[in-house]
C-alpha atoms as a PDB file:
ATOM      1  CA  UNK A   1      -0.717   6.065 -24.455  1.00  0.00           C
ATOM      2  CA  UNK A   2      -4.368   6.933 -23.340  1.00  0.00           C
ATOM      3  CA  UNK A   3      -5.591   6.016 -19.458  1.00  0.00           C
ATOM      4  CA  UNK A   4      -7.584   3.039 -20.858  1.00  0.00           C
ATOM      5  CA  UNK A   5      -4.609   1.300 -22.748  1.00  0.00           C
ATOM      6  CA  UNK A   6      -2.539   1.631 -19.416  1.00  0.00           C
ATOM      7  CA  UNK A   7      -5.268   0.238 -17.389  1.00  0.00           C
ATOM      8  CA  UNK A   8      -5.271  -2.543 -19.105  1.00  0.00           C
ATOM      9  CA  UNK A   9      -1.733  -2.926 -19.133  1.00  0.00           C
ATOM     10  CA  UNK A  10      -1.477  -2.600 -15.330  1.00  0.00           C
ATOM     11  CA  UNK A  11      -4.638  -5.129 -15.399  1.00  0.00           C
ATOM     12  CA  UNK A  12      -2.256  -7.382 -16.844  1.00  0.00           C
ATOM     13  CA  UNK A  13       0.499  -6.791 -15.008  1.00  0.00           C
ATOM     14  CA  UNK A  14      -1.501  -7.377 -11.534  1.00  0.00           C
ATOM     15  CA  UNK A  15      -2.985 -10.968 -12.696  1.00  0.00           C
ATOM     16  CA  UNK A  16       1.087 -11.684 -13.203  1.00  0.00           C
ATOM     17  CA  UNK A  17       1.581 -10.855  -9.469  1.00  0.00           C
ATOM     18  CA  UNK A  18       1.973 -13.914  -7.465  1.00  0.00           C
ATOM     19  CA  UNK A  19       3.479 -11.633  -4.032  1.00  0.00           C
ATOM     20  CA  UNK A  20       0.577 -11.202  -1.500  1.00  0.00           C
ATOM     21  CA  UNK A  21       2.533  -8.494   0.042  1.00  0.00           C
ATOM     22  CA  UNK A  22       2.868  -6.819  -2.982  1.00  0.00           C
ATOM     23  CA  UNK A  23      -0.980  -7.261  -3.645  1.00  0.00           C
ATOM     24  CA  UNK A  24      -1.570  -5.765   0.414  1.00  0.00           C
ATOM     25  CA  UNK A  25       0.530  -2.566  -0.883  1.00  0.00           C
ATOM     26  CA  UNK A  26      -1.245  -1.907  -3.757  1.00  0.00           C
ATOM     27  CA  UNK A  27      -4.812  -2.359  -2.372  1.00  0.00           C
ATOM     28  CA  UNK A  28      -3.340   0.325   0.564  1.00  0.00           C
ATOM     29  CA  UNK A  29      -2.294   2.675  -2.441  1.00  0.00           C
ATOM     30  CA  UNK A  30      -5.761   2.210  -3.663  1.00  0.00           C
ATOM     31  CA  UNK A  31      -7.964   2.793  -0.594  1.00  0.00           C
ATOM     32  CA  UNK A  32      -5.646   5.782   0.383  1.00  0.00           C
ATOM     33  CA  UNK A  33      -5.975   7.446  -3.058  1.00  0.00           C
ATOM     34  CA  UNK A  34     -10.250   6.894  -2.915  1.00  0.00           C
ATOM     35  CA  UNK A  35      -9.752   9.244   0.879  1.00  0.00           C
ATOM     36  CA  UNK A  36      -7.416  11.571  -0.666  1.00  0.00           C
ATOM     37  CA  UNK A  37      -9.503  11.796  -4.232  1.00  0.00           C
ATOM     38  CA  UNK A  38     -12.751  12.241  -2.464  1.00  0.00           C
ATOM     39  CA  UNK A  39     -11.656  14.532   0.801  1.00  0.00           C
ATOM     40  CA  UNK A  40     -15.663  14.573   1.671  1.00  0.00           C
ATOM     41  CA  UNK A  41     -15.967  10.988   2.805  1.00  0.00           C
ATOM     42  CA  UNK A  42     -12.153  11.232   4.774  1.00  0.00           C
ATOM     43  CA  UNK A  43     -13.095   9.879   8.390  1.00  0.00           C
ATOM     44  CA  UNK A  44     -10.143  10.695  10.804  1.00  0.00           C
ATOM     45  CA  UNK A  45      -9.070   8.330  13.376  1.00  0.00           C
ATOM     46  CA  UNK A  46     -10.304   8.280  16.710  1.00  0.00           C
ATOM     47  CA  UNK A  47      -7.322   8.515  19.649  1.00  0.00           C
ATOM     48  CA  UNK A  48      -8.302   4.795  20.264  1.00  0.00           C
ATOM     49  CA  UNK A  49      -7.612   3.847  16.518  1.00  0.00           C
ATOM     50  CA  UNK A  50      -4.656   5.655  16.335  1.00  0.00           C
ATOM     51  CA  UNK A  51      -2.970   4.318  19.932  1.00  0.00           C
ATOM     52  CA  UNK A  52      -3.893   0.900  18.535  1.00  0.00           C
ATOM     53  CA  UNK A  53      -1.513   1.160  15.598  1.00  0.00           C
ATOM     54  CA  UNK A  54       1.229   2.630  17.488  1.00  0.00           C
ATOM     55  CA  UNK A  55       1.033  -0.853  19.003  1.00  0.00           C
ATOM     56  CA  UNK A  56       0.412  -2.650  16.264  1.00  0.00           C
ATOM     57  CA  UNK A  57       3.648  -0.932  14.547  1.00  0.00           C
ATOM     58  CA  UNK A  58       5.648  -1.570  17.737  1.00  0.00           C
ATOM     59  CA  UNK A  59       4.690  -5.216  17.604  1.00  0.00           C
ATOM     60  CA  UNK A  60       6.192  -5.541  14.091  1.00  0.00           C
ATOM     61  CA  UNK A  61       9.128  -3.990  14.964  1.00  0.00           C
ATOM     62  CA  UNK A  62       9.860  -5.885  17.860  1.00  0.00           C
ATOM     63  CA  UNK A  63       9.026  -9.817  15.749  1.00  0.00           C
ATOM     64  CA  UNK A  64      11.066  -7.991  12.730  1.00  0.00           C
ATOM     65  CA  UNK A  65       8.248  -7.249  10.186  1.00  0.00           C
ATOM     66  CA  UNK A  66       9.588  -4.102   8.707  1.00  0.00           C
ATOM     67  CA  UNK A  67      11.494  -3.857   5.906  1.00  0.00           C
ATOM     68  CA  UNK A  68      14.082  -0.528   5.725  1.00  0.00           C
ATOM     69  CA  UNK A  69      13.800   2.023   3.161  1.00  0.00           C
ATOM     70  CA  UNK A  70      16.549   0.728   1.071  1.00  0.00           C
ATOM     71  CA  UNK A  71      15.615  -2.771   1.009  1.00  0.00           C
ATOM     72  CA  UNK A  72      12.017  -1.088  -0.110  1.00  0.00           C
ATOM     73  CA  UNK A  73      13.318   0.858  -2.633  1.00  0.00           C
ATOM     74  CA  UNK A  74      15.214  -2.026  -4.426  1.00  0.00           C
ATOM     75  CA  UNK A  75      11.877  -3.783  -4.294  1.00  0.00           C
ATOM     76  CA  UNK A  76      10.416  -1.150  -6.169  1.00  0.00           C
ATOM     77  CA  UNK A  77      13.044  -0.673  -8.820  1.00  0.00           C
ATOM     78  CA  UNK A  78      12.748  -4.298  -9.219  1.00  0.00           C
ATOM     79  CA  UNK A  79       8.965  -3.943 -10.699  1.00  0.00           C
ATOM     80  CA  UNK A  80      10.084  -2.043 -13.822  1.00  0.00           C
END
């Protein structure tokens, strides 16, 4: 199958998706591969930035908002 048949395919798939967490995920995969495709335009983090989602992550830990690595991976074998 050639890269344009499979876009299309994965076009289709996404206008299926009704999961606006799954939609958040994929747009991360997607700005995270345009950094690591283009390493020229990769702007690191200041300390600030970086401090901020330490917190951030801490927060959603302690009101629950994670999801464990099992529980993630069934969610992913659940797409196919």
């Amino acid at each position: 199958m050639d890269i344009q048949t499979r876009k299309i395919e994965f076009i289709q798939d996404f206008l299926k998706v009704k999961s606006e967490d799954l939609i958040s995920r994929l747009e991360a995969i997607l700005r995270k591969e345009d950094y690591s495709s283009n390493p020229d335009e990769f702007k690191p983090m200041t300390v600030e930035e970086f401090n901020n989602r330490i917190d951030k992550s801490m927060e959603d830990s302690e009101n629950g908002r994670l999801i464990s690595a099992g529980d993630l991976k069934s969610k992913i074998e659940e797409w196919n």
